[in-house]
N, C-alpha and C. Protein backbone atom coordinates (compact mmCIF):
# COMPACT_ATOMS: atom_id res chain seq x y z
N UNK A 1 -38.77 26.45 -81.88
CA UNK A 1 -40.14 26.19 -81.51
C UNK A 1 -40.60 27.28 -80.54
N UNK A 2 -42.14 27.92 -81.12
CA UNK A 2 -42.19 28.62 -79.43
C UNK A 2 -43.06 28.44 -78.72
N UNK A 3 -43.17 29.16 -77.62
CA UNK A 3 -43.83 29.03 -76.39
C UNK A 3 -44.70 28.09 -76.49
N UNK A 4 -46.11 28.52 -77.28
CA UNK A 4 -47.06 28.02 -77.28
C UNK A 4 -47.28 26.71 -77.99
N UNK A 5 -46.25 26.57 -79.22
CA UNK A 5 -46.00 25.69 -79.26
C UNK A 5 -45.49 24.10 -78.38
N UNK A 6 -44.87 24.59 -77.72
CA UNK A 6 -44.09 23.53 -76.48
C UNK A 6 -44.88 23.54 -75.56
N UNK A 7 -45.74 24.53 -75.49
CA UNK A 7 -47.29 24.25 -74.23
C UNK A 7 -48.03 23.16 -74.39
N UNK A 8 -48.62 23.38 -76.33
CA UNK A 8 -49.48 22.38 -76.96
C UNK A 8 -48.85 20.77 -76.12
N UNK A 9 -47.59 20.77 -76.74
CA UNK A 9 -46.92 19.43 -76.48
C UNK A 9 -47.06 18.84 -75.53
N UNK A 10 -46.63 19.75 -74.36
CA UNK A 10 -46.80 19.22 -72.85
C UNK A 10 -48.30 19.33 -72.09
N UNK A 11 -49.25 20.41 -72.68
CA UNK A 11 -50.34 20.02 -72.18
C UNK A 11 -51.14 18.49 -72.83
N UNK A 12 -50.90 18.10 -74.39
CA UNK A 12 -51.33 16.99 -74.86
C UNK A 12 -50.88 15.74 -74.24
N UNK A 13 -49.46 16.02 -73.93
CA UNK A 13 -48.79 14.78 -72.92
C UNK A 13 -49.72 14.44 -71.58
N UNK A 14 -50.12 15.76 -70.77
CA UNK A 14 -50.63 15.53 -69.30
C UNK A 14 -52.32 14.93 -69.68
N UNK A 15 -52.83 16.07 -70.58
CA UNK A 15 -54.05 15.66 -70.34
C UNK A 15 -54.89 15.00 -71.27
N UNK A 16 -54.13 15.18 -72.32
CA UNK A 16 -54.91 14.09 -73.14
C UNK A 16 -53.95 12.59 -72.96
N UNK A 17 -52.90 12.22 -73.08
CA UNK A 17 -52.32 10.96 -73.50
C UNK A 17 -52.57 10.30 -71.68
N UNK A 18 -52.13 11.36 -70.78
CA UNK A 18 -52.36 10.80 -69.14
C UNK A 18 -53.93 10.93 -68.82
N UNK A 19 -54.74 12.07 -68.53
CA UNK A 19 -56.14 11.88 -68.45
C UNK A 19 -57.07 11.60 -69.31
N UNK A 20 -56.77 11.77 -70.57
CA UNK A 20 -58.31 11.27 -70.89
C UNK A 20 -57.81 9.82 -71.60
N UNK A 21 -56.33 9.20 -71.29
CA UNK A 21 -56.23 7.92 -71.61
C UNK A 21 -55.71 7.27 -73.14
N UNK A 22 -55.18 8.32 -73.96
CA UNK A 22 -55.63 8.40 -75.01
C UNK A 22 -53.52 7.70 -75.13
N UNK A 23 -53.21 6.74 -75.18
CA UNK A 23 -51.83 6.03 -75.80
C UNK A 23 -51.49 6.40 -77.04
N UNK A 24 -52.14 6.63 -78.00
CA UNK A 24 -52.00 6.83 -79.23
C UNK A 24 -51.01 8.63 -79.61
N UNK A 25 -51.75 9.44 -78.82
CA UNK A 25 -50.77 10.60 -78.39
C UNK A 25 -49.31 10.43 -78.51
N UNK A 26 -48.81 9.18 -77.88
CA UNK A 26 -47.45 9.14 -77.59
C UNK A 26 -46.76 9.34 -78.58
N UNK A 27 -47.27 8.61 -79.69
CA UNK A 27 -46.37 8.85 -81.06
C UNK A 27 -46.90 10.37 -81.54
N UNK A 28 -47.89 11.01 -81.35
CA UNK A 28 -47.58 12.43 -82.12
C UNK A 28 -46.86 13.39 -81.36
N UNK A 29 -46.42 12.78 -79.88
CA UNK A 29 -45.73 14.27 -79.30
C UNK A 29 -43.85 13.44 -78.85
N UNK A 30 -43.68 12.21 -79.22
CA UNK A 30 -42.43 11.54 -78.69
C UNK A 30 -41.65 11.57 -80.04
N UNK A 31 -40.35 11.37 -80.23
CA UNK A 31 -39.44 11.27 -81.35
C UNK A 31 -39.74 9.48 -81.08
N UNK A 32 -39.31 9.35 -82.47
CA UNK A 32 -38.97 7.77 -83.03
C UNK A 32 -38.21 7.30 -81.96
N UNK A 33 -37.17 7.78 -81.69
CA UNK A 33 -35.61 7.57 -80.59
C UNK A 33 -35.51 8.16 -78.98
N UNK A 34 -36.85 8.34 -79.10
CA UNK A 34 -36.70 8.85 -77.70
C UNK A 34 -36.54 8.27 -76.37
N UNK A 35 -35.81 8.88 -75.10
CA UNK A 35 -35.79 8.35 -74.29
C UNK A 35 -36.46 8.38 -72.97
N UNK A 36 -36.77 7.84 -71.76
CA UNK A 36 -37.43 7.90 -71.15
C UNK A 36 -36.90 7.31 -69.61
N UNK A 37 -36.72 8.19 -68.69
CA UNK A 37 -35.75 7.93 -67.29
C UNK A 37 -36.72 8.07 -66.04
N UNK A 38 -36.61 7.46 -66.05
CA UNK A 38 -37.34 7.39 -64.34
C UNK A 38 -36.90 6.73 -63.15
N UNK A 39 -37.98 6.93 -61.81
CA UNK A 39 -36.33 6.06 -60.80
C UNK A 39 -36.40 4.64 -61.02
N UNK A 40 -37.52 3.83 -61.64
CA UNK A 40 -37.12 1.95 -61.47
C UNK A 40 -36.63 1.60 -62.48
N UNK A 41 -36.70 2.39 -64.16
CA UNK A 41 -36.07 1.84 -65.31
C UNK A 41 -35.64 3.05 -66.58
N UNK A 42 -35.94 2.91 -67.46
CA UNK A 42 -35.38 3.21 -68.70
C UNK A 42 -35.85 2.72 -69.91
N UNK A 43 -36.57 3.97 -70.52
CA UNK A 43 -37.49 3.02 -72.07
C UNK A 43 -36.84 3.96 -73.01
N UNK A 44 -36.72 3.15 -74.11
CA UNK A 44 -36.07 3.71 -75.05
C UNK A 44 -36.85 3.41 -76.44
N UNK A 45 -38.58 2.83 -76.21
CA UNK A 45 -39.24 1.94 -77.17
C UNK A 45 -40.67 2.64 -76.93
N UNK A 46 -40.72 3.16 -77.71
CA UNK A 46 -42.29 3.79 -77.89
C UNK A 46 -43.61 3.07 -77.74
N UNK A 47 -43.38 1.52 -78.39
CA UNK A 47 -44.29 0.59 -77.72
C UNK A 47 -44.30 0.26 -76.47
N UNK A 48 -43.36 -0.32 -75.99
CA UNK A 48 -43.17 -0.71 -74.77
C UNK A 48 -43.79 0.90 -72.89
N UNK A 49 -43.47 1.85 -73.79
CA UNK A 49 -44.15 3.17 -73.21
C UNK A 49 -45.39 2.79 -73.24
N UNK A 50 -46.39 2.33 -74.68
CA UNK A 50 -47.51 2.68 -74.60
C UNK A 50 -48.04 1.28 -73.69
N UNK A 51 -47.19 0.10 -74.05
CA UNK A 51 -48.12 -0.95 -72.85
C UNK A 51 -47.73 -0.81 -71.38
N UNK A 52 -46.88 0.01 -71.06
CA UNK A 52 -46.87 1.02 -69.95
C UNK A 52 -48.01 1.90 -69.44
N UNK A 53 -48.40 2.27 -70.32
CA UNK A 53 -49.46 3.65 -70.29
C UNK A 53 -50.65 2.59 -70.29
N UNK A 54 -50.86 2.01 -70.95
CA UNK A 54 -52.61 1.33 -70.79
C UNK A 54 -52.37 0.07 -69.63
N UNK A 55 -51.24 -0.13 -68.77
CA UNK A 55 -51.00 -0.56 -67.67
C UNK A 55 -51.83 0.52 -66.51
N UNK A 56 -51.37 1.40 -66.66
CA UNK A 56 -51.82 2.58 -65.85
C UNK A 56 -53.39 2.88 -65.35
N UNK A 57 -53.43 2.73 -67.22
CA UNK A 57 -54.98 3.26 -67.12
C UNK A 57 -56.24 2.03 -66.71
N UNK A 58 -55.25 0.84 -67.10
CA UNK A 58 -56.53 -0.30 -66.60
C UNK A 58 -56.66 -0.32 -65.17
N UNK A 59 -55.65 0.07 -64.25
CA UNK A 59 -54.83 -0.08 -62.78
C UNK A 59 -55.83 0.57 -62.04
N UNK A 60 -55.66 2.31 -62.64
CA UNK A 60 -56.16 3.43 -62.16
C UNK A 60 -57.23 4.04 -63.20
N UNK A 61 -58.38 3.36 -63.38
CA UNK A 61 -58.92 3.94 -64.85
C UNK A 61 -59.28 5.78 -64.35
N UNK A 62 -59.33 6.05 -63.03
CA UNK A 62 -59.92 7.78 -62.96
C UNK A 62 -58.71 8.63 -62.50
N UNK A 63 -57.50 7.99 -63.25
CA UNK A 63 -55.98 8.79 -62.76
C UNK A 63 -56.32 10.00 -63.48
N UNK A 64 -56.28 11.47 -62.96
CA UNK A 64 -55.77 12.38 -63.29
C UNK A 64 -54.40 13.35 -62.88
N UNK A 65 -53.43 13.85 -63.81
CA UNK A 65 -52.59 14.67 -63.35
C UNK A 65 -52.86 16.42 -63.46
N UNK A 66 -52.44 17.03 -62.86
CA UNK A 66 -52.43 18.13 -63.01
C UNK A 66 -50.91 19.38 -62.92
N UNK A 67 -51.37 20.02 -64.22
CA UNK A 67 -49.86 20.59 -63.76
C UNK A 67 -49.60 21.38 -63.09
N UNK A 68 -48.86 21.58 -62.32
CA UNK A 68 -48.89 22.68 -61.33
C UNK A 68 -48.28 23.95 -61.38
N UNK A 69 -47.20 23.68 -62.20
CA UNK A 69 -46.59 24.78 -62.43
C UNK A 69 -45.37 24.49 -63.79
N UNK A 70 -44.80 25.11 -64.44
CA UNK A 70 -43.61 24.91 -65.87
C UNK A 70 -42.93 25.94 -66.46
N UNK A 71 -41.70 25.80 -66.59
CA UNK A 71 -40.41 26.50 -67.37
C UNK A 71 -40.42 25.88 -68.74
N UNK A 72 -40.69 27.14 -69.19
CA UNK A 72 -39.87 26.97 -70.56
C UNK A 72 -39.31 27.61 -71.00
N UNK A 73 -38.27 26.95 -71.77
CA UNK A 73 -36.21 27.60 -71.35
C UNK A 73 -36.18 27.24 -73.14
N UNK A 74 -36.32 27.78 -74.11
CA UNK A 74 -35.53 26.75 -75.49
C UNK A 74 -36.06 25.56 -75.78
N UNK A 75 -35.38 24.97 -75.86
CA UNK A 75 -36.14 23.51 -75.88
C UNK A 75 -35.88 22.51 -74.74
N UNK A 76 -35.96 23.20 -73.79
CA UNK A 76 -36.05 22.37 -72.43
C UNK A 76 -37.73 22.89 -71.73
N UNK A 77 -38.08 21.81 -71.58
CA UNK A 77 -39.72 21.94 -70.16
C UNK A 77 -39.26 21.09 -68.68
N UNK A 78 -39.10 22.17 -67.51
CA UNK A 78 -39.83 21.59 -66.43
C UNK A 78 -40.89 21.30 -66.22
N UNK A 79 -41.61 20.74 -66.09
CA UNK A 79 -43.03 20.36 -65.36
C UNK A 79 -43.34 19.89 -63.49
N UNK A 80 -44.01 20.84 -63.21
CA UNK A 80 -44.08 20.46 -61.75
C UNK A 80 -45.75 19.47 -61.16
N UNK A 81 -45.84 18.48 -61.48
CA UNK A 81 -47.45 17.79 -61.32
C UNK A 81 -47.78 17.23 -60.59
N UNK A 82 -48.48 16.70 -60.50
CA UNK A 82 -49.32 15.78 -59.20
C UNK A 82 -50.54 15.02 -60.26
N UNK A 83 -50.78 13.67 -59.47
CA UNK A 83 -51.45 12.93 -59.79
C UNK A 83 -52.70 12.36 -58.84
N UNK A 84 -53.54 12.09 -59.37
CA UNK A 84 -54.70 11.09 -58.38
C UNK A 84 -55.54 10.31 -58.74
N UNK A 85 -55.60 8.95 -58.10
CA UNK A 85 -56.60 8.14 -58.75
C UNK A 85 -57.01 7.23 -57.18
N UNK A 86 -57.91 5.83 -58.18
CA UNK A 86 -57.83 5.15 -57.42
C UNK A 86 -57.60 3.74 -57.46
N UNK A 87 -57.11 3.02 -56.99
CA UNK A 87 -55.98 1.94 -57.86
C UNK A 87 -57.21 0.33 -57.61
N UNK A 88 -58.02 0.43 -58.83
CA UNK A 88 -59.16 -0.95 -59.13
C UNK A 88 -58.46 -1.57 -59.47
N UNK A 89 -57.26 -1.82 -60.23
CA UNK A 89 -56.95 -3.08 -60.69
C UNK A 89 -55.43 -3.64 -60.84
N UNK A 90 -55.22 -4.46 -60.59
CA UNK A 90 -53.82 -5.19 -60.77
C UNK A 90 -52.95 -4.18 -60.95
N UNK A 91 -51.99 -3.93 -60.24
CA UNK A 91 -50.95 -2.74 -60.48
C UNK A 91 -49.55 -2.58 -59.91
N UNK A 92 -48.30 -3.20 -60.99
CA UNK A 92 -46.88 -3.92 -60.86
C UNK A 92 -47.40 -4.43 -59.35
N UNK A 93 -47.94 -5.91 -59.61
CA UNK A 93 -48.00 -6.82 -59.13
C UNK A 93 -48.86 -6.84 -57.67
N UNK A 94 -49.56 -5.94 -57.70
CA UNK A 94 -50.48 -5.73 -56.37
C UNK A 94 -51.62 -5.64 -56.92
N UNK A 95 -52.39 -6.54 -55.83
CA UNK A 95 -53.80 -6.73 -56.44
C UNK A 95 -54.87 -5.12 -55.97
N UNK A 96 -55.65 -5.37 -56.78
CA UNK A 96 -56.77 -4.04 -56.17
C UNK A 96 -56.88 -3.23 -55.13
N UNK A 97 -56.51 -2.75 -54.74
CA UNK A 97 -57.02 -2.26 -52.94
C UNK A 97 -58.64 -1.09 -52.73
N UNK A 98 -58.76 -0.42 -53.93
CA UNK A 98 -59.26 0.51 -54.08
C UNK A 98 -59.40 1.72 -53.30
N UNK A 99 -58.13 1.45 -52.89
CA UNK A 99 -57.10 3.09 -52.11
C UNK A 99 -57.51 4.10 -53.14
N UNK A 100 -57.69 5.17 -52.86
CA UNK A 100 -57.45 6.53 -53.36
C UNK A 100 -55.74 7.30 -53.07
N UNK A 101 -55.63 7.37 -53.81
CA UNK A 101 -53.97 8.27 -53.55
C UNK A 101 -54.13 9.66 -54.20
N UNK A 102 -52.40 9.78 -53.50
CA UNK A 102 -52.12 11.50 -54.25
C UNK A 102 -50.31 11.33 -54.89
N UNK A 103 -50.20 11.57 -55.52
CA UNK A 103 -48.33 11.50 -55.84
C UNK A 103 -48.01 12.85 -56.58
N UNK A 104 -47.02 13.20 -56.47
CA UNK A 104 -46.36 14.37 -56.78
C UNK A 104 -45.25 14.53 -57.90
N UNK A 105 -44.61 15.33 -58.77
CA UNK A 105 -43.16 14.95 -59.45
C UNK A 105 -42.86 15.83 -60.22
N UNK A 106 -41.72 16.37 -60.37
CA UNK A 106 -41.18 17.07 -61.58
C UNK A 106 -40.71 15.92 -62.72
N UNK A 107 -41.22 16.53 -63.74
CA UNK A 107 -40.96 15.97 -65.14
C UNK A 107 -39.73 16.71 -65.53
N UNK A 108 -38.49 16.71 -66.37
CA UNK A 108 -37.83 17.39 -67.24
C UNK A 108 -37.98 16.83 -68.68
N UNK A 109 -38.26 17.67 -69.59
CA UNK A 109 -38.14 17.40 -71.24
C UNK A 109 -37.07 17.99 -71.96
N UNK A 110 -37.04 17.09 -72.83
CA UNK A 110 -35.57 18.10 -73.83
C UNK A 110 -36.64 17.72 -75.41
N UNK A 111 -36.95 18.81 -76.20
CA UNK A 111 -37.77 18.59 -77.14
C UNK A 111 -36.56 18.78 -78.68
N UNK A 112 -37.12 18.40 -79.69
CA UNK A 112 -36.43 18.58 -80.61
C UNK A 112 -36.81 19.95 -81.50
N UNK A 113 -36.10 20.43 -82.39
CA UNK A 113 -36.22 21.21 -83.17
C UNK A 113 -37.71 21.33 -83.58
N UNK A 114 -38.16 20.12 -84.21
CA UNK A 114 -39.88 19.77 -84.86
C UNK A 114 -40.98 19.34 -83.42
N UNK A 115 -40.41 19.99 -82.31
CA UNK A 115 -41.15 19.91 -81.23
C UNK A 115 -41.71 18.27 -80.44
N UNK A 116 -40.77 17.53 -81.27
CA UNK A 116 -40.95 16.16 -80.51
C UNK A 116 -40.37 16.02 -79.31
N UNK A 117 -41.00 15.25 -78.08
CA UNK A 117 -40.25 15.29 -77.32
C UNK A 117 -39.16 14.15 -77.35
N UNK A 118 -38.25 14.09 -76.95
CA UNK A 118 -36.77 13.18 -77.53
C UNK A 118 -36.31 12.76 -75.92
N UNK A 119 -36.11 13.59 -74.84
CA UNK A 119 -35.76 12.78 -73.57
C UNK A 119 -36.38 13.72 -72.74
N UNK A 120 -36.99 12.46 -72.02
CA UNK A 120 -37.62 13.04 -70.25
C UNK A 120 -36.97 12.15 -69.02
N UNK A 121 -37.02 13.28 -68.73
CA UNK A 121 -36.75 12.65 -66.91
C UNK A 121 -37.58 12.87 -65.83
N UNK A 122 -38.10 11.88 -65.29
CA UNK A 122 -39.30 11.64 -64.44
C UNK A 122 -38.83 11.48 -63.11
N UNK A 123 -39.23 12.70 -62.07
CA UNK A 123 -38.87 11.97 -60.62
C UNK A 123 -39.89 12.33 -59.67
N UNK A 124 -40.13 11.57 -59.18
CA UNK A 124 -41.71 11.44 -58.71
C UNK A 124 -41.52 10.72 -56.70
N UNK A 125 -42.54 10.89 -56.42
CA UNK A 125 -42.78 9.88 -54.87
C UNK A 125 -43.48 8.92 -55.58
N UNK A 126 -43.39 8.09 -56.45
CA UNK A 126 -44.28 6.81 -56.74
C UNK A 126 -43.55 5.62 -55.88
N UNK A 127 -42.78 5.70 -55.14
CA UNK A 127 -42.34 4.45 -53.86
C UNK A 127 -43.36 5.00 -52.83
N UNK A 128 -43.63 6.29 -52.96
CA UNK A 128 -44.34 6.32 -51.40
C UNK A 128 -45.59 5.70 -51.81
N UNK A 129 -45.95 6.47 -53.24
CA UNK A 129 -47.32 5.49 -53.32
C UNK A 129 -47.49 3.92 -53.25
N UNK A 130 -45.90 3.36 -54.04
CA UNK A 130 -45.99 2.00 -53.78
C UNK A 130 -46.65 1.46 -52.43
N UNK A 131 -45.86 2.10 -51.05
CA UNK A 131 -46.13 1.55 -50.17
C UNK A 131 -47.24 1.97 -49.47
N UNK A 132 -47.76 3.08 -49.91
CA UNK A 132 -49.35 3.04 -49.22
C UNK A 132 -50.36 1.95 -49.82
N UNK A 133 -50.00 1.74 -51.29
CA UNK A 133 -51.19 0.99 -51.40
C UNK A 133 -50.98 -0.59 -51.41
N UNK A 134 -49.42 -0.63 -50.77
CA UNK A 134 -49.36 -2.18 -50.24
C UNK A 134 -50.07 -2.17 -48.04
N UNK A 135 -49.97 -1.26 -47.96
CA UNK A 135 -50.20 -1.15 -46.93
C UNK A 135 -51.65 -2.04 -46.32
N UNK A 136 -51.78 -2.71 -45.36
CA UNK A 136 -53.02 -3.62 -45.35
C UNK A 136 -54.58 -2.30 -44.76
């Protein structure tokens, strides 16, 4: 796969499937089997990702990420991003606050041959955000 190819992928991941909201993305840029690591769990279910993702977007409907910076090595992507929204609605189990935040994170991808992505690893400050927007 090249360059620009594996750009397409990872820019469709940030800004279309994360900002402009769009879940349906997931299946044209994820493998059937793919996996998904982050620090509270582990998805291994493409559905279960996407009622993840429209969790997000009902939470934070004006979340945008941006990338900040990315390696691409073969079929490996770093991604270096940041995120911001502002959290209107119900979100893992905290009600509204309508805090504005900022969060930060490197992504790692391992893509396949046909440019799907197949495993990411997500590590992020989303505890710090947890606790700002439990904060009274």
């Amino acid at each position: 796969m090249n360059r620009s190819a594996t750009k397409h992928v990872i820019d469709a991941m940030f800004y279309e499937m994360w900002n402009q909201q769009k879940a349906e993305v997931a299946d044209q840029i994820f493998a059937k089997n793919f996996e998904l690591y982050y620090s509270i769990h582990v998805l291994k279910d493409i559905h279960e990702f996407k009622a993840l993702l429209t969790h997000w977007y009902a939470a934070i409907p004006d979340l945008k990420h941006t990338i900040d910076d990315y390696i691409i090595e073969e079929n490996k992507v770093v991604a270096r991003w940041h995120g911001e929204g502002t959290h209107l609605g119900e979100f893992v189990g905290i009600p509204p606050t309508n805090k504005s935040f900022y969060y930060g994170g490197i992504t790692i991808l391992s893509l396949q041959t046909d440019g799907k992505i197949s495993k990411a690893w997500v590590y992020n400050d989303f505890t710090d955000m947890l606790a700002k927007l439990k904060e009274g």
